[in-house]
N, C-alpha and C. Protein backbone atom coordinates (compact mmCIF):
# COMPACT_ATOMS: atom_id res chain seq x y z
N UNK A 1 -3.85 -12.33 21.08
CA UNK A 1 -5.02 -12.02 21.89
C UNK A 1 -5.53 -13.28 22.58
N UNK A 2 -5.99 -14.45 21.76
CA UNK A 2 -5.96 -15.38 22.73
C UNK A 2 -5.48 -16.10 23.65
N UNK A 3 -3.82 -16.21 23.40
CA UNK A 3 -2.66 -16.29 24.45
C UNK A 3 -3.11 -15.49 25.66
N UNK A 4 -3.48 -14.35 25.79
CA UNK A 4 -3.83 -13.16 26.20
C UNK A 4 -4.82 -13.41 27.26
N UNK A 5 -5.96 -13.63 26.79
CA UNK A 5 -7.28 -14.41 27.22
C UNK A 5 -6.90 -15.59 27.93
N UNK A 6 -6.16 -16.94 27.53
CA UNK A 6 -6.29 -17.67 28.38
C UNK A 6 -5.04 -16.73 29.90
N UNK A 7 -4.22 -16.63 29.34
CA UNK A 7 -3.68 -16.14 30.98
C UNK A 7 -5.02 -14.91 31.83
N UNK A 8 -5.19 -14.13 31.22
CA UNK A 8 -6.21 -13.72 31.82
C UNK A 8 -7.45 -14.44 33.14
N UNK A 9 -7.55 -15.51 32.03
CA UNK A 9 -9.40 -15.54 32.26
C UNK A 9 -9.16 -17.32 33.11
N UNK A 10 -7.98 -18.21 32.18
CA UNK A 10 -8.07 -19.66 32.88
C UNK A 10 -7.19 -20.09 33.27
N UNK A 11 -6.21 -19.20 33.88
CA UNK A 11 -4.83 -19.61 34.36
C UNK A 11 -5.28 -19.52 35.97
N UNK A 12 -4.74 -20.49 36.81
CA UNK A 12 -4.77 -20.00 37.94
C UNK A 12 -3.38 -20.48 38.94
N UNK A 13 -2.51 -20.77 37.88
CA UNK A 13 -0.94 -20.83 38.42
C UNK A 13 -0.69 -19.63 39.08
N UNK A 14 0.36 -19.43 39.83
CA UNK A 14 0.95 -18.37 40.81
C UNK A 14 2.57 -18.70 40.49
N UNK A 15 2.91 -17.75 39.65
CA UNK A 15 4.21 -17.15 39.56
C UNK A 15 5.24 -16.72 40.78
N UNK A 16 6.32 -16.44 40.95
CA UNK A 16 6.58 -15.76 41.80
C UNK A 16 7.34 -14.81 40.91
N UNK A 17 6.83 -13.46 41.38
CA UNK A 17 7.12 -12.27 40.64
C UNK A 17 6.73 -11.68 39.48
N UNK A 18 5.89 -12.49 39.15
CA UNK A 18 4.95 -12.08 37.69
C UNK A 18 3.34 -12.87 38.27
N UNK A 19 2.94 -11.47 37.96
CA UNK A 19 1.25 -11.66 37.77
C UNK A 19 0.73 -12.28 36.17
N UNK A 20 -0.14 -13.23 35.87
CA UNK A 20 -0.03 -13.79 34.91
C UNK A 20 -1.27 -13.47 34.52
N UNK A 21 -2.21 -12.65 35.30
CA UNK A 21 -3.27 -11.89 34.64
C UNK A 21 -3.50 -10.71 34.63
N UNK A 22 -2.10 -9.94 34.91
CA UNK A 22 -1.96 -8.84 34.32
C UNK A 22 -1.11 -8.94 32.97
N UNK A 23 -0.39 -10.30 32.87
CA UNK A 23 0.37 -10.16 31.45
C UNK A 23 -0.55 -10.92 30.76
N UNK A 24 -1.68 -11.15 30.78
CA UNK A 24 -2.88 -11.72 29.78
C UNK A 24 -3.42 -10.44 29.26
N UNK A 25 -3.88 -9.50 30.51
CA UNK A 25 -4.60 -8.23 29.97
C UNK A 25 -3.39 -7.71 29.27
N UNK A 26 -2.04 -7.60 29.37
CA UNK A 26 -1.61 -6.69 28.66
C UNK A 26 -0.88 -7.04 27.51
N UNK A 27 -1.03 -8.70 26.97
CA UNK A 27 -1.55 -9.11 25.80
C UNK A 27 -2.56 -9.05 24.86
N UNK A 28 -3.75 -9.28 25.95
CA UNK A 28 -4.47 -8.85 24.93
C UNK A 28 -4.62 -7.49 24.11
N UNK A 29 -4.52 -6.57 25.06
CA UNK A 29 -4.64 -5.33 24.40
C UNK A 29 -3.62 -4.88 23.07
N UNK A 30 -2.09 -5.32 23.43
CA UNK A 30 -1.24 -5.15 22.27
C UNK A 30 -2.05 -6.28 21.22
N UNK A 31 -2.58 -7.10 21.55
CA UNK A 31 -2.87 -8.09 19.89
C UNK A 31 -4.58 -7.13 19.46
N UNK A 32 -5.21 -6.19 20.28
CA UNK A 32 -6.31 -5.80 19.66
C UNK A 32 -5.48 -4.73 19.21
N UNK A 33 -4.44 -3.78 19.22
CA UNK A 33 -3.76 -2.69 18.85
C UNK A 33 -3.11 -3.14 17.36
N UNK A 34 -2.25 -4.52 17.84
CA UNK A 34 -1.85 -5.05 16.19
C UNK A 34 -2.73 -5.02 15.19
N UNK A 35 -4.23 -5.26 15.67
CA UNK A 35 -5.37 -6.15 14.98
C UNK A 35 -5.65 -4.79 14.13
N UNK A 36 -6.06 -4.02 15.19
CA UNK A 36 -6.72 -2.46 14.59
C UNK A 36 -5.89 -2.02 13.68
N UNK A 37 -4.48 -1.92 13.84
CA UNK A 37 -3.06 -1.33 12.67
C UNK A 37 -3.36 -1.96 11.35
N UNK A 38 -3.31 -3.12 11.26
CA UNK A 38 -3.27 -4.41 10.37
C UNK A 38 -4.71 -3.85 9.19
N UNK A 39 -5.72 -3.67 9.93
CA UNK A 39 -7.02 -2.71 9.39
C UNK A 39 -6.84 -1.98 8.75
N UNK A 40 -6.13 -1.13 9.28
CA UNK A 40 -5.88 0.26 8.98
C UNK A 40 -4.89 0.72 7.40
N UNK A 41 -3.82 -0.50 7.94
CA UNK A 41 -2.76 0.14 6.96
C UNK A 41 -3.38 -1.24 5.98
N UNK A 42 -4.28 -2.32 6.04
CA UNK A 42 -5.20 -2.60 4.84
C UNK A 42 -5.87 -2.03 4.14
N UNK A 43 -6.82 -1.71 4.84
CA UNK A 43 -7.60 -0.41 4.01
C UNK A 43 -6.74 0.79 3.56
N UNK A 44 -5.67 1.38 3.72
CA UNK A 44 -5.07 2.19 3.04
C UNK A 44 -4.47 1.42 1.77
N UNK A 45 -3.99 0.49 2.09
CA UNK A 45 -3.32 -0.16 0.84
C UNK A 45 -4.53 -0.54 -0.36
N UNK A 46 -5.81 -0.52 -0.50
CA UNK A 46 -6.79 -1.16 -1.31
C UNK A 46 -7.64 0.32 -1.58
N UNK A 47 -7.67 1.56 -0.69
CA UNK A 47 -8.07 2.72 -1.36
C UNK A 47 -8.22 2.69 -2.87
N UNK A 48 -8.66 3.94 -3.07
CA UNK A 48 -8.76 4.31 -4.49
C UNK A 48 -8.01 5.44 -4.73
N UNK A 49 -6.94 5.73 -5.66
CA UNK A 49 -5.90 5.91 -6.31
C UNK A 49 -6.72 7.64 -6.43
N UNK A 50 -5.56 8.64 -6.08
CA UNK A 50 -6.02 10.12 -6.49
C UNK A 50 -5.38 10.64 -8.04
N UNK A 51 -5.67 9.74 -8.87
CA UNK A 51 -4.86 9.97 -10.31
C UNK A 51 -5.89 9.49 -11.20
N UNK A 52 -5.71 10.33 -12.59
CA UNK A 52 -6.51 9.92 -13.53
C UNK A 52 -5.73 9.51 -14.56
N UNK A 53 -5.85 8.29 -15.05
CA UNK A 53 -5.35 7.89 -16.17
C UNK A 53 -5.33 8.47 -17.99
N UNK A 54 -4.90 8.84 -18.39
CA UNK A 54 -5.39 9.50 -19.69
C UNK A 54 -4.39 9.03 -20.36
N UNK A 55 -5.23 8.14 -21.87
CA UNK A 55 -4.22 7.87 -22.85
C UNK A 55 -3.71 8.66 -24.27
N UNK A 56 -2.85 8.80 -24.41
CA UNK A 56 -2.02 9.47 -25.57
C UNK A 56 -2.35 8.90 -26.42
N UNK A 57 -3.19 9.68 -27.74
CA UNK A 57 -3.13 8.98 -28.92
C UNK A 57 -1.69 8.45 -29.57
N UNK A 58 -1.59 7.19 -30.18
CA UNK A 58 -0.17 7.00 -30.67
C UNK A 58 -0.09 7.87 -32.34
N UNK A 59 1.18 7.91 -32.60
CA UNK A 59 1.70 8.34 -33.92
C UNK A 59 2.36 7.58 -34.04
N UNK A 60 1.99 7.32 -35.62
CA UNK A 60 2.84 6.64 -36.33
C UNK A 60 4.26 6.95 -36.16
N UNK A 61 4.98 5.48 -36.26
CA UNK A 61 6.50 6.04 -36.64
C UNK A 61 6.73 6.50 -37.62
N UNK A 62 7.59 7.33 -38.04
CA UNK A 62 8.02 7.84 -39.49
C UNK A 62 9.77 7.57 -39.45
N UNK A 63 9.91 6.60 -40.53
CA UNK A 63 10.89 6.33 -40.56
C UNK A 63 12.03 7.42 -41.73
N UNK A 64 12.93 8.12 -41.54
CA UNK A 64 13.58 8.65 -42.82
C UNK A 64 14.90 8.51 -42.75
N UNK A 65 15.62 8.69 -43.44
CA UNK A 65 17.33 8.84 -43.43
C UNK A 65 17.55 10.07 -43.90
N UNK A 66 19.06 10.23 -43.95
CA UNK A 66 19.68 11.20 -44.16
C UNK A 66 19.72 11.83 -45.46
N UNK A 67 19.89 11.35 -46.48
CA UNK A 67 20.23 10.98 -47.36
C UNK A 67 18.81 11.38 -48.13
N UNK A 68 18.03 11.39 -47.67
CA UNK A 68 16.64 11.66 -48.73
C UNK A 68 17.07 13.44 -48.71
N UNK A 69 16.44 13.54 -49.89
CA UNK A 69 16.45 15.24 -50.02
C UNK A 69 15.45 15.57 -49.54
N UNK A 70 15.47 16.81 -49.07
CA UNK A 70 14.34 17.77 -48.75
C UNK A 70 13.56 18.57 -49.38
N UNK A 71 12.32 18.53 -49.48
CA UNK A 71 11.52 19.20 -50.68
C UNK A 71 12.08 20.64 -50.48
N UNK A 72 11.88 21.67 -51.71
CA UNK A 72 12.33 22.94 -51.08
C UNK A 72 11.21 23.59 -50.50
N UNK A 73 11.63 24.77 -49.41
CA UNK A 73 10.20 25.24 -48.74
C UNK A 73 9.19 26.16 -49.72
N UNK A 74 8.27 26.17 -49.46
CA UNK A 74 6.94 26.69 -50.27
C UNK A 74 7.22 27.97 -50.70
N UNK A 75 6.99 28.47 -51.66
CA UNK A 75 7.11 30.11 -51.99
C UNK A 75 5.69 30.64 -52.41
N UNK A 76 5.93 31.91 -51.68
CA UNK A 76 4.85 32.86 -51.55
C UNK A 76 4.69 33.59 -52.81
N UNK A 77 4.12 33.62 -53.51
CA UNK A 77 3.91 34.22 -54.64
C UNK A 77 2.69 35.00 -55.00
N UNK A 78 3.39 36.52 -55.23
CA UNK A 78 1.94 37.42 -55.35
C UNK A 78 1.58 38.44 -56.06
C-alpha cells in the first residue's frame, strides 16, 4: 500500500507506456484487499471453538491372567 501511495500521490516521472498513477492506485487497493483477508482469516483462526470438552472419569486398571480361576457364578436358591 505504501509503494502504492508513493506512485500515486509523489511520483511525477513519465513512463512511456505505463501510467504510474494508475499502477499506484491499483496497488494500493490490492494491499488494502490483502490487509482486509489477513483480518479476516485472523479472526477466524482465534474464534471460539463449537465443541465442548467433557472428561471421562478414569478406571482403574485391573490387571489379571489367565491362569487365575474363576469364582463360580452365584446360585439362586429358593
Amino acid at each position: 500500500m505504501a509503494l502504492g501511495a508513493i506512485l500515486a500521490f509523489a511520483v511525477d516521472w513519465n513512463v512511456s507506456g505505463v501510467d504510474l498513477h494508475t499502477v499506484g492506485w491499483i496497488l494500493m487497493v490490492v494491499g488494502a484487499g490483502g490487509l482486509i483477508l489477513f483480518f479476516v482469516f485472523w479472526n477466524r483462526r482465534r474464534a471460539p471453538r463449537a465443541f465442548a470438552v467433557v472428561r471421562q472419569p478414569r478406571v482403574a486398571e485391573v490387571v489379571s491372567t489367565f491362569d487365575q480361576p474363576m469364582p463360580p457364578p452365584p446360585v439362586d436358591r429358593l
